[in-house]
Each structure stands twice: as C-alpha cells, then as structure tokens.
N, C-alpha and C. Protein backbone atom coordinates (compact mmCIF):
# COMPACT_ATOMS: atom_id res chain seq x y z
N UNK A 1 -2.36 13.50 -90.80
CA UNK A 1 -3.16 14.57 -91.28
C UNK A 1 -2.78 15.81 -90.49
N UNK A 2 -2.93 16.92 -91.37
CA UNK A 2 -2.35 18.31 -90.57
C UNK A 2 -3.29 19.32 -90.69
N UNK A 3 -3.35 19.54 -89.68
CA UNK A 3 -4.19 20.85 -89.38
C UNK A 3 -3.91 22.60 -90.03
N UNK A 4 -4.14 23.28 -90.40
CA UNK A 4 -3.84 24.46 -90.33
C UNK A 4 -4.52 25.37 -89.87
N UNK A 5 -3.93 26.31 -89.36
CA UNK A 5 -4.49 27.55 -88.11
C UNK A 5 -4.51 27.72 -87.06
N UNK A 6 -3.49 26.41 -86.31
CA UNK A 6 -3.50 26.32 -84.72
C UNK A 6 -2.42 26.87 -84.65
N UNK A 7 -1.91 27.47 -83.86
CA UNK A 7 -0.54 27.85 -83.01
C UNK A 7 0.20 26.27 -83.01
N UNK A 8 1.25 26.55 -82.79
CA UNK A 8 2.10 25.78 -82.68
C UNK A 8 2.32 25.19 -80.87
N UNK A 9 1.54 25.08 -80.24
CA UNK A 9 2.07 24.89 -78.71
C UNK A 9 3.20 23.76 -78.27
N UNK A 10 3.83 24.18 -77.32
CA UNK A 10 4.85 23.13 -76.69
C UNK A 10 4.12 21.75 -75.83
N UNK A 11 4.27 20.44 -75.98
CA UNK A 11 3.71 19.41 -75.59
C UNK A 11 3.97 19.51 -74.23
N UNK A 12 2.69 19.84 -73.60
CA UNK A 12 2.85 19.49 -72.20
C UNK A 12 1.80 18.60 -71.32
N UNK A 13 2.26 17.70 -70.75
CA UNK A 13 1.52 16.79 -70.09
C UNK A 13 0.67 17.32 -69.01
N UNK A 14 -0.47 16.50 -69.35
CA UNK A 14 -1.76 17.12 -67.93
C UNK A 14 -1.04 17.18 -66.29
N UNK A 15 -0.27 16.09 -66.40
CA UNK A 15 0.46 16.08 -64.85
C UNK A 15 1.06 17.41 -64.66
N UNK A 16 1.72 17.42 -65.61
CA UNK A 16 2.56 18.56 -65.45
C UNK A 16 1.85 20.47 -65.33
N UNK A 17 0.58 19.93 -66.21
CA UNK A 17 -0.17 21.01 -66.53
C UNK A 17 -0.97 21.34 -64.70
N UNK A 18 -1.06 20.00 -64.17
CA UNK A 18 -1.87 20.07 -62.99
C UNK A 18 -0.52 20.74 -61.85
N UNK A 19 0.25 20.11 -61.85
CA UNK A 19 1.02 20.65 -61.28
C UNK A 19 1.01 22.33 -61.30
N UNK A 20 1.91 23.05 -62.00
CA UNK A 20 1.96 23.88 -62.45
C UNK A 20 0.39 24.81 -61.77
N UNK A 21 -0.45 24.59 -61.99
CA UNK A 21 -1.89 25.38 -61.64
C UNK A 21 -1.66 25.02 -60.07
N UNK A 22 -1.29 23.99 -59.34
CA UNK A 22 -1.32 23.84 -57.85
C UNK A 22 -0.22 24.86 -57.50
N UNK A 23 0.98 24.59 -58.37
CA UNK A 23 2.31 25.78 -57.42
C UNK A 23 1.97 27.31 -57.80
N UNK A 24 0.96 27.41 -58.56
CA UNK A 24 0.35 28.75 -58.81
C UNK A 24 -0.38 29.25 -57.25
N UNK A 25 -1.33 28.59 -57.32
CA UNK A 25 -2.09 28.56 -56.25
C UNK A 25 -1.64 28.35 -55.01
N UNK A 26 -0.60 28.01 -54.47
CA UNK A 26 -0.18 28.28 -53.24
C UNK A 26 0.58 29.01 -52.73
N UNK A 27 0.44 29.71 -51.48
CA UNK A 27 1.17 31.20 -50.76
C UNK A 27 2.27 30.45 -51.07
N UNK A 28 3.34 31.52 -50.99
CA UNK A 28 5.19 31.26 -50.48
C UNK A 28 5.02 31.00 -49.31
N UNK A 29 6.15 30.46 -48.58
CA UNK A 29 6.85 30.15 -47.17
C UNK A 29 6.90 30.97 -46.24
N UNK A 30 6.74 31.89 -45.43
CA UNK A 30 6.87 32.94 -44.68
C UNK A 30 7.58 32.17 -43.40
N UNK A 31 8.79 33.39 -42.82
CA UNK A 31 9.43 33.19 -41.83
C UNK A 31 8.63 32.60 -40.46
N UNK A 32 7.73 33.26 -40.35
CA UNK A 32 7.17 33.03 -38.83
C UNK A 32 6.41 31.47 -39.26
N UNK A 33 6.26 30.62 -40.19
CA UNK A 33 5.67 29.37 -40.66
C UNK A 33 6.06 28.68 -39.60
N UNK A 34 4.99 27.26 -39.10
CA UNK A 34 5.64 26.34 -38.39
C UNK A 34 4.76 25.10 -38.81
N UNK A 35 5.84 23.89 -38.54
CA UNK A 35 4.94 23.02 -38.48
C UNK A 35 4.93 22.26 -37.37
N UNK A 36 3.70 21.62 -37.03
CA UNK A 36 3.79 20.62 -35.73
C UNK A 36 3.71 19.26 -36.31
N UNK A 37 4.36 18.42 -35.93
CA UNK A 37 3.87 16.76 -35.88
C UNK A 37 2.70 16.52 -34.60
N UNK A 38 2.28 15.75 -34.85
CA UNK A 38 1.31 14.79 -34.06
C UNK A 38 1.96 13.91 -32.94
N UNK A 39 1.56 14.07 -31.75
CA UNK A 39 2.25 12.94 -30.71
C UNK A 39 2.42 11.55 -30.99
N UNK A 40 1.37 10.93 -31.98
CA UNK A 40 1.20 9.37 -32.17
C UNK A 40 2.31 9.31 -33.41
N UNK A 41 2.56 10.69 -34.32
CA UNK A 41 3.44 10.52 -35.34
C UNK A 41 4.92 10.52 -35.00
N UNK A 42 5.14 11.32 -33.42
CA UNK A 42 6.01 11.36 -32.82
C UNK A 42 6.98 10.21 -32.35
N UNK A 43 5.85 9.46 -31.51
CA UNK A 43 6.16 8.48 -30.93
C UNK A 43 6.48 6.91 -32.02
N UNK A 44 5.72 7.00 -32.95
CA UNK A 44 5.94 6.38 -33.82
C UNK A 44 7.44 5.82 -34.51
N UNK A 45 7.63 7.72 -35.16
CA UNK A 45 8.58 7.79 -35.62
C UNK A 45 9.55 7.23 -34.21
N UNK A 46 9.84 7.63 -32.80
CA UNK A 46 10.09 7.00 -31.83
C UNK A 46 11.00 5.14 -32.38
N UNK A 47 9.45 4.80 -31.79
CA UNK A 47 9.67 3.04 -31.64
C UNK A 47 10.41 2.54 -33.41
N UNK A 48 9.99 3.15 -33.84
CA UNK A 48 10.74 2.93 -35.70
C UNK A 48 12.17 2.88 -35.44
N UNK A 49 13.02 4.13 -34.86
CA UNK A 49 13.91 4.72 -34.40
C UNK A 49 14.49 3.28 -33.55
N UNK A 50 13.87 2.83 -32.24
CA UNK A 50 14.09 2.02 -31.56
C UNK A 50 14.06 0.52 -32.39
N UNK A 51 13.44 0.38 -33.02
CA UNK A 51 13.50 -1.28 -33.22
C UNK A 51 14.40 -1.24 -34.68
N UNK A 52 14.93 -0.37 -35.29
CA UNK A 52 16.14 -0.32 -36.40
C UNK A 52 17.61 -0.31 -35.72
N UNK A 53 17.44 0.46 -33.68
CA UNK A 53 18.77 -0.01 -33.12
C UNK A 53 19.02 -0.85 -32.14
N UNK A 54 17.56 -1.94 -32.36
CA UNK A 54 17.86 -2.98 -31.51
C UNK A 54 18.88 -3.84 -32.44
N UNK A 55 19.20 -5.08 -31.30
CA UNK A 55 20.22 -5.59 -31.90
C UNK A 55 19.60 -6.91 -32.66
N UNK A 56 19.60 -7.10 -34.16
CA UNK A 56 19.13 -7.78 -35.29
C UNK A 56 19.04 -9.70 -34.12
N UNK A 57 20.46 -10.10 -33.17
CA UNK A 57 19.98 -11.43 -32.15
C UNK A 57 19.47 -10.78 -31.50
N UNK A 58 18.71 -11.92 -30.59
CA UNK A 58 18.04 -11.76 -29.27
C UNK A 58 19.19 -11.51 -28.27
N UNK A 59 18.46 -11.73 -26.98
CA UNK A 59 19.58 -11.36 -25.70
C UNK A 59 20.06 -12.75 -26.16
N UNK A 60 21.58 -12.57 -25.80
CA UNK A 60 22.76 -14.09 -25.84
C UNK A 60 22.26 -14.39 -24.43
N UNK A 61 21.41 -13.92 -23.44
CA UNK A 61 20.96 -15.08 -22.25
C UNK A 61 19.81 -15.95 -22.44
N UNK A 62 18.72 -15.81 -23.40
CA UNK A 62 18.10 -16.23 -24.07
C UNK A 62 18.81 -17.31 -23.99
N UNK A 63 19.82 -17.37 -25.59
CA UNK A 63 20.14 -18.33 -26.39
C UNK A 63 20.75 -19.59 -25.31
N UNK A 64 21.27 -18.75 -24.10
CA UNK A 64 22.30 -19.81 -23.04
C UNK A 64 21.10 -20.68 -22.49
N UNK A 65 20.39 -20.18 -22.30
CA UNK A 65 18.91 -20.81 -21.29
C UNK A 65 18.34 -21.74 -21.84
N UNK A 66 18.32 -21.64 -23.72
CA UNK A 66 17.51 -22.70 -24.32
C UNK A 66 18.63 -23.70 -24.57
N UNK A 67 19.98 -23.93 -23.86
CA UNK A 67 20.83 -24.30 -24.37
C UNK A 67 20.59 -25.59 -23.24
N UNK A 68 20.95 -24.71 -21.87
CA UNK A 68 20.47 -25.53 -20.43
C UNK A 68 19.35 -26.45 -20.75
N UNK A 69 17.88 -25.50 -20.79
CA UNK A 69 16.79 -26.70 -21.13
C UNK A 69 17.36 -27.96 -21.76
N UNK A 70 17.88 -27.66 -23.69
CA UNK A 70 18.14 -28.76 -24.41
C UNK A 70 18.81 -29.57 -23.18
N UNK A 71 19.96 -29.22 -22.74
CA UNK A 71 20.85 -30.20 -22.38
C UNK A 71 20.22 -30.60 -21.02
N UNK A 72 19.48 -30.66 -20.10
CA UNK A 72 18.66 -31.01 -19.49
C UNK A 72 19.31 -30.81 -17.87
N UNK A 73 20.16 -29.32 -18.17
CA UNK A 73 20.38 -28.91 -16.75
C UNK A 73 19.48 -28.59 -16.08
N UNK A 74 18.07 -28.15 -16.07
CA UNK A 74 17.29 -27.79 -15.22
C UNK A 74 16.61 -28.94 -14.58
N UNK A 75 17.11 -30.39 -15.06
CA UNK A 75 16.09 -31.68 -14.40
C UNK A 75 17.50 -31.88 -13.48
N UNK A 76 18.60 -31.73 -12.87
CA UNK A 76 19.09 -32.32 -12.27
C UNK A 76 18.65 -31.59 -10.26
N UNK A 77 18.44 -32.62 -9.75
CA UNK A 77 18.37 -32.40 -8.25
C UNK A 77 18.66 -31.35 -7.76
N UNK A 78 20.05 -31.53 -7.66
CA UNK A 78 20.66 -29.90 -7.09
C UNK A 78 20.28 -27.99 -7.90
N UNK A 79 19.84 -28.45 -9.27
CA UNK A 79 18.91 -26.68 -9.73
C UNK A 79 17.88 -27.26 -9.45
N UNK A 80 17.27 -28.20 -9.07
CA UNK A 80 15.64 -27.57 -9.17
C UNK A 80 15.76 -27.65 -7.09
N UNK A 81 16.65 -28.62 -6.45
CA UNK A 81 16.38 -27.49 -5.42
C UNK A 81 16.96 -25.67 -5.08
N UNK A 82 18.09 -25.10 -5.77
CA UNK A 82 18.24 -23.92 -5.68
C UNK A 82 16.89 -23.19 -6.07
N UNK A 83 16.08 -23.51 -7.39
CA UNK A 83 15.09 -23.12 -7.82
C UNK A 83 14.16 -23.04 -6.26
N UNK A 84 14.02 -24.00 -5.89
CA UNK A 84 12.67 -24.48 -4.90
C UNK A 84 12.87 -23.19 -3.97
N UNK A 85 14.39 -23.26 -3.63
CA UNK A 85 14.82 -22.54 -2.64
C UNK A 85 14.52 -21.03 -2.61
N UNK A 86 15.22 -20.55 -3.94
CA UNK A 86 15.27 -19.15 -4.41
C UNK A 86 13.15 -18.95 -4.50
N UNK A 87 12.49 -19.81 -4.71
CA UNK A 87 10.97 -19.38 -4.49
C UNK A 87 10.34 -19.30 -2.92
N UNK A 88 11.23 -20.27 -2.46
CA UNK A 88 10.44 -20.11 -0.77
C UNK A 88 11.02 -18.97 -0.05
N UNK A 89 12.22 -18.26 -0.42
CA UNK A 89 12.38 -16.72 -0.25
C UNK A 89 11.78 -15.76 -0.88
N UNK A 90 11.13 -15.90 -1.65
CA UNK A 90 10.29 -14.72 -2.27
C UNK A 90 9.94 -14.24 -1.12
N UNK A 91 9.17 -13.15 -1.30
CA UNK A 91 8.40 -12.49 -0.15
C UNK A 91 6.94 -13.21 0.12
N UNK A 92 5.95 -12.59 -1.36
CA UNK A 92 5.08 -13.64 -1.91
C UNK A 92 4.83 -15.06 -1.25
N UNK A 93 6.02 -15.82 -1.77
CA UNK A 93 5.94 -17.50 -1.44
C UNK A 93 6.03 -17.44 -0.15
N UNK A 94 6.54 -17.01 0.53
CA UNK A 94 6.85 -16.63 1.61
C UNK A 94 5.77 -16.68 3.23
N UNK A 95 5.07 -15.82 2.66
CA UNK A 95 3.75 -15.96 3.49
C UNK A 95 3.31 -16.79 2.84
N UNK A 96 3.07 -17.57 1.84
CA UNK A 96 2.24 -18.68 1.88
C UNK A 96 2.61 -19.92 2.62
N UNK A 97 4.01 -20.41 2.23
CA UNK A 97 4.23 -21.29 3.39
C UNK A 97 4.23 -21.50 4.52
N UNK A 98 4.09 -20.15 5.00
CA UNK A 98 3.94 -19.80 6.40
C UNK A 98 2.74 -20.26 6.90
N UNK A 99 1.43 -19.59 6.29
CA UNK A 99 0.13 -19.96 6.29
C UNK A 99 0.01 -21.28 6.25
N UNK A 100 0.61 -22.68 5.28
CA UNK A 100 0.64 -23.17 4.80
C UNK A 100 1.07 -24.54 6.23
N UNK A 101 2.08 -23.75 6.75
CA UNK A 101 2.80 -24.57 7.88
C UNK A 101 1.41 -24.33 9.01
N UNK A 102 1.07 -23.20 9.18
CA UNK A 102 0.30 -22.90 10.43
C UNK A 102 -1.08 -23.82 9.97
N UNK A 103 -1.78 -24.04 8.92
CA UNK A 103 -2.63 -24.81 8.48
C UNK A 103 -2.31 -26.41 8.76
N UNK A 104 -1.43 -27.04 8.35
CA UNK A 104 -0.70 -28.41 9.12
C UNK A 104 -0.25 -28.66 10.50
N UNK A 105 0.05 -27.19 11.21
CA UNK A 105 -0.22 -27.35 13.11
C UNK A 105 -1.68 -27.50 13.19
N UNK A 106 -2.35 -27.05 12.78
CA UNK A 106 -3.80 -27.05 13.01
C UNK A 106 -4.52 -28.28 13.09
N UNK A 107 -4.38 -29.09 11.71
CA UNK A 107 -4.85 -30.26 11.28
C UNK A 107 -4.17 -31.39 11.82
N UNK A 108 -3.36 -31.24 12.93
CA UNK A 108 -2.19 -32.05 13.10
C UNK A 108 -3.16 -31.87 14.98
N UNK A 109 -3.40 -31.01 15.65
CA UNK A 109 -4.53 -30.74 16.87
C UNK A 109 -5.72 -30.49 16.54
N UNK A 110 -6.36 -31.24 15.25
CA UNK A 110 -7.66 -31.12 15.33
C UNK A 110 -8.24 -32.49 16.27
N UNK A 111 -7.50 -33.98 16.02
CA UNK A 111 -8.07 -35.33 16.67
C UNK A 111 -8.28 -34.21 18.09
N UNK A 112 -7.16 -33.96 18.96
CA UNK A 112 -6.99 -33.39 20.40
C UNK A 112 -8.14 -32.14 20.93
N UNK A 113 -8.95 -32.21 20.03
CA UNK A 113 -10.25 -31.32 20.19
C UNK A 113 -11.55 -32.05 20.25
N UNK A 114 -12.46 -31.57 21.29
CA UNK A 114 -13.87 -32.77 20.88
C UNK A 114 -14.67 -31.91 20.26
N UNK A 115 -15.68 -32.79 19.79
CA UNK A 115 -15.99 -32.73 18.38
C UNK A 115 -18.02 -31.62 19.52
N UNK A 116 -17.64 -32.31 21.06
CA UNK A 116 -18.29 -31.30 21.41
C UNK A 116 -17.91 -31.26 23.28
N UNK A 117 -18.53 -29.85 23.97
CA UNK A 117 -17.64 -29.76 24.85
C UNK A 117 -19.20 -29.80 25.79
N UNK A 118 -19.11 -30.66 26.79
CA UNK A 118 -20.53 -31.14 27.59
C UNK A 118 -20.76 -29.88 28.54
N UNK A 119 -19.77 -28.60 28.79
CA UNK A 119 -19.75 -27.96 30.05
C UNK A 119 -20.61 -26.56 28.97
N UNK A 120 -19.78 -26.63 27.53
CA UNK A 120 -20.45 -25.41 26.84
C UNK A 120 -21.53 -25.43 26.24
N UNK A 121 -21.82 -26.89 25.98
CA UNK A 121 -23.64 -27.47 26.04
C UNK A 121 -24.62 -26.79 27.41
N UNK A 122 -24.39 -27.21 28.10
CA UNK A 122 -25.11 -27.29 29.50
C UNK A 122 -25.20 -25.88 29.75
N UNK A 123 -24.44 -24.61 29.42
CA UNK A 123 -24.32 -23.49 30.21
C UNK A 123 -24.93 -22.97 28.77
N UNK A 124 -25.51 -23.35 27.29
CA UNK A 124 -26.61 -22.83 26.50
C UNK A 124 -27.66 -23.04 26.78
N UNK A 125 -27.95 -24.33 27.10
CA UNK A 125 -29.09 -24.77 27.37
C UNK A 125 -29.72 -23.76 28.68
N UNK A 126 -28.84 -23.46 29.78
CA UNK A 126 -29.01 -23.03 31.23
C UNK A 126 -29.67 -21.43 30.18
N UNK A 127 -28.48 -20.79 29.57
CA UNK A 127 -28.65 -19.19 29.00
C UNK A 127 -30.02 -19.09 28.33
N UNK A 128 -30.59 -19.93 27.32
CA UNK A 128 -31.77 -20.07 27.01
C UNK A 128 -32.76 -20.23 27.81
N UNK A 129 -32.96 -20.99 28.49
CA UNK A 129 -34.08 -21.51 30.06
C UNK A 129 -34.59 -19.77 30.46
N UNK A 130 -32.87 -19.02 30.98
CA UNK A 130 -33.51 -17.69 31.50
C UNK A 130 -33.36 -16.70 30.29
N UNK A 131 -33.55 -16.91 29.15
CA UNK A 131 -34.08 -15.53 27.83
C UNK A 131 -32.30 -14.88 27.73
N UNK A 132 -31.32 -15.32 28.08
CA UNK A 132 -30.34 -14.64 27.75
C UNK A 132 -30.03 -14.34 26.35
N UNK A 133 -30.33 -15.11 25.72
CA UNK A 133 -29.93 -14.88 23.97
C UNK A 133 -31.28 -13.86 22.88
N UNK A 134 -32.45 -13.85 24.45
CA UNK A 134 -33.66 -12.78 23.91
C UNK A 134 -33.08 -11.16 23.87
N UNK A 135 -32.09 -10.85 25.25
CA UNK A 135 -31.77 -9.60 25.15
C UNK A 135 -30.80 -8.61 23.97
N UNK A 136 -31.53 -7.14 24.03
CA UNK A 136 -31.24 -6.66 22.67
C UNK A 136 -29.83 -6.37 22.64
N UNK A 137 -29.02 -6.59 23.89
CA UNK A 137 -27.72 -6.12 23.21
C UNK A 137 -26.51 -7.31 22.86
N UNK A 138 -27.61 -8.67 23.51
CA UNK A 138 -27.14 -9.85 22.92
C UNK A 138 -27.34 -10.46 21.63
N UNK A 139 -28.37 -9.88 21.01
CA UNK A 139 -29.17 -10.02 19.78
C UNK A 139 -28.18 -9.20 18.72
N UNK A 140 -27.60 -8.26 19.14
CA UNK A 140 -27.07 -7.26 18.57
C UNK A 140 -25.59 -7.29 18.28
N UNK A 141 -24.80 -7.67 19.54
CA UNK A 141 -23.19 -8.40 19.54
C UNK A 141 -23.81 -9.96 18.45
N UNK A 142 -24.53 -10.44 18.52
CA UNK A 142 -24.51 -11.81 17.35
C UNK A 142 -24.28 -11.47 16.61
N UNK A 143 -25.64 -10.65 15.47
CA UNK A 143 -25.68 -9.93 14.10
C UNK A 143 -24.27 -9.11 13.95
N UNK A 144 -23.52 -8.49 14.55
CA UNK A 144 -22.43 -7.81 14.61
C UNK A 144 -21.24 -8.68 13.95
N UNK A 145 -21.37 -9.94 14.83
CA UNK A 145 -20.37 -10.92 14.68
C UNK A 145 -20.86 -11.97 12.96
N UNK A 146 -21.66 -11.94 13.17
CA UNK A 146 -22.48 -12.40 11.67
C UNK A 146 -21.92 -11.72 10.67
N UNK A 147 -22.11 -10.55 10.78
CA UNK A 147 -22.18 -9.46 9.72
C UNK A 147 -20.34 -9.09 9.35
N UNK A 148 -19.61 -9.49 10.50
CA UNK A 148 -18.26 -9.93 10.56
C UNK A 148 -17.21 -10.92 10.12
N UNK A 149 -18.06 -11.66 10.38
CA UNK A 149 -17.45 -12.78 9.52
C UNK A 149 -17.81 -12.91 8.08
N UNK A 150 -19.07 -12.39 7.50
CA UNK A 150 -19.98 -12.13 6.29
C UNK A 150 -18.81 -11.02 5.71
N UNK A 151 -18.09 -10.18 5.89
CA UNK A 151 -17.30 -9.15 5.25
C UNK A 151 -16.49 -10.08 4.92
C-alpha cells in the first residue's frame, strides 16, 4: 500500500540516526587536549604486557627438579646429607643448633646438681629468723627480679 504526500526520505537507521545527533553534539579536539590513564589502568596494562612476554614453559630448572624427585635422587644418603649440611649453615639454623647443643650440656650436668643445697637452706632459714627478706630494699630487688623474668 502507498502513501501519497510524504517526501520521499533516504532510509536511515536509528543507530545511525543516534549516532549522527552524538557527533553533533560534541566539541572538536583542541591542541592543548590531554588525556590521563589511571595508575591501576597503568599498571594493568603493565602485568598484561608482562605475562604475554613471559616464556609460554616454566623455568627448565623446574622441569630438572621434578625429574630428580621422579628418579629418586633426593632419597640417596650422600644429597640428603649435603642438604642437612647446606641447612646447619644457614645463619637461622645456625643459632638453633647452637642453643640446641648448649641445652644437651645442660641436661647432660643436671644428675651433678642437688636437687637441694643444705648450706643455702640454713643461711634462709638464719635471713628470715632476723627480718632480712622484711626490708624495703630487699622487698624491692625481689619484685624487680619478678617483674624480670615476667618480661
């Protein structure tokens, strides 16, 4: 069916029609224009950058290491003592064994100690009799030492 009395217009699509009204509506470009990116868009773009020129394998020391495990070089005697070794040089490990040794001299002269000493009995008992443990600057070196060992 045909109309008569309309103009004849050229078919143009709403997209196009929308368009068209937006590039109307916006200033031109001016020289002094700038744009900034965003630091997080920065960095982004960044790591994107970075993980397109890593290399698609892993490290080839990786691959050698899971090779050792399979084949069961790390159970033989001689690496797991280099291993043992290369840890008791740490710095770290280091002082612990130390500590570790000085803790086994200890426990090794604990029998050679009595369990009480009859001369440092007798000379509390004597300090108490005359109020020595009443005075305030003996009262005071205790709590000190309390409060010392408590830190």
């Amino acid at each position: 069916m045909r109309i008569d009395g309309l103009p004849s217009l050229p078919n143009v699509r709403q997209a196009e029609q929308r368009n068209e009204a937006v590039r109307q509506k916006k200033p031109g470009v001016k020289a002094g224009d700038t744009v900034e990116i965003s630091a997080p868009v920065r960095e982004t773009t960044e790591l994107q950058a970075a993980a397109k020129a890593a290399p698609a394998e892993p490290n080839p020391r990786i691959s050698e290491i899971k090779a050792r495990v399979q084949s069961g070089y790390y159970n033989s005697d001689e690496v797991k003592q280099q291993i043992a070794d290369a840890l008791l040089q740490s710095d770290g490990m280091r002082q612990a064994v130390d500590e570790a040794a000085q803790m086994q001299v200890a426990k090794q002269k604990m029998p050679d100690v009595p369990d009480t000493r009859p001369e440092a009995v007798d000379q509390a008992r004597q300090r108490v009799d005359e109020g020595y443990y009443d005075r305030p600057e003996v009262l005071r070196g205790t709590v000190d030492k309390i409060v010392d060992e408590l830190a």
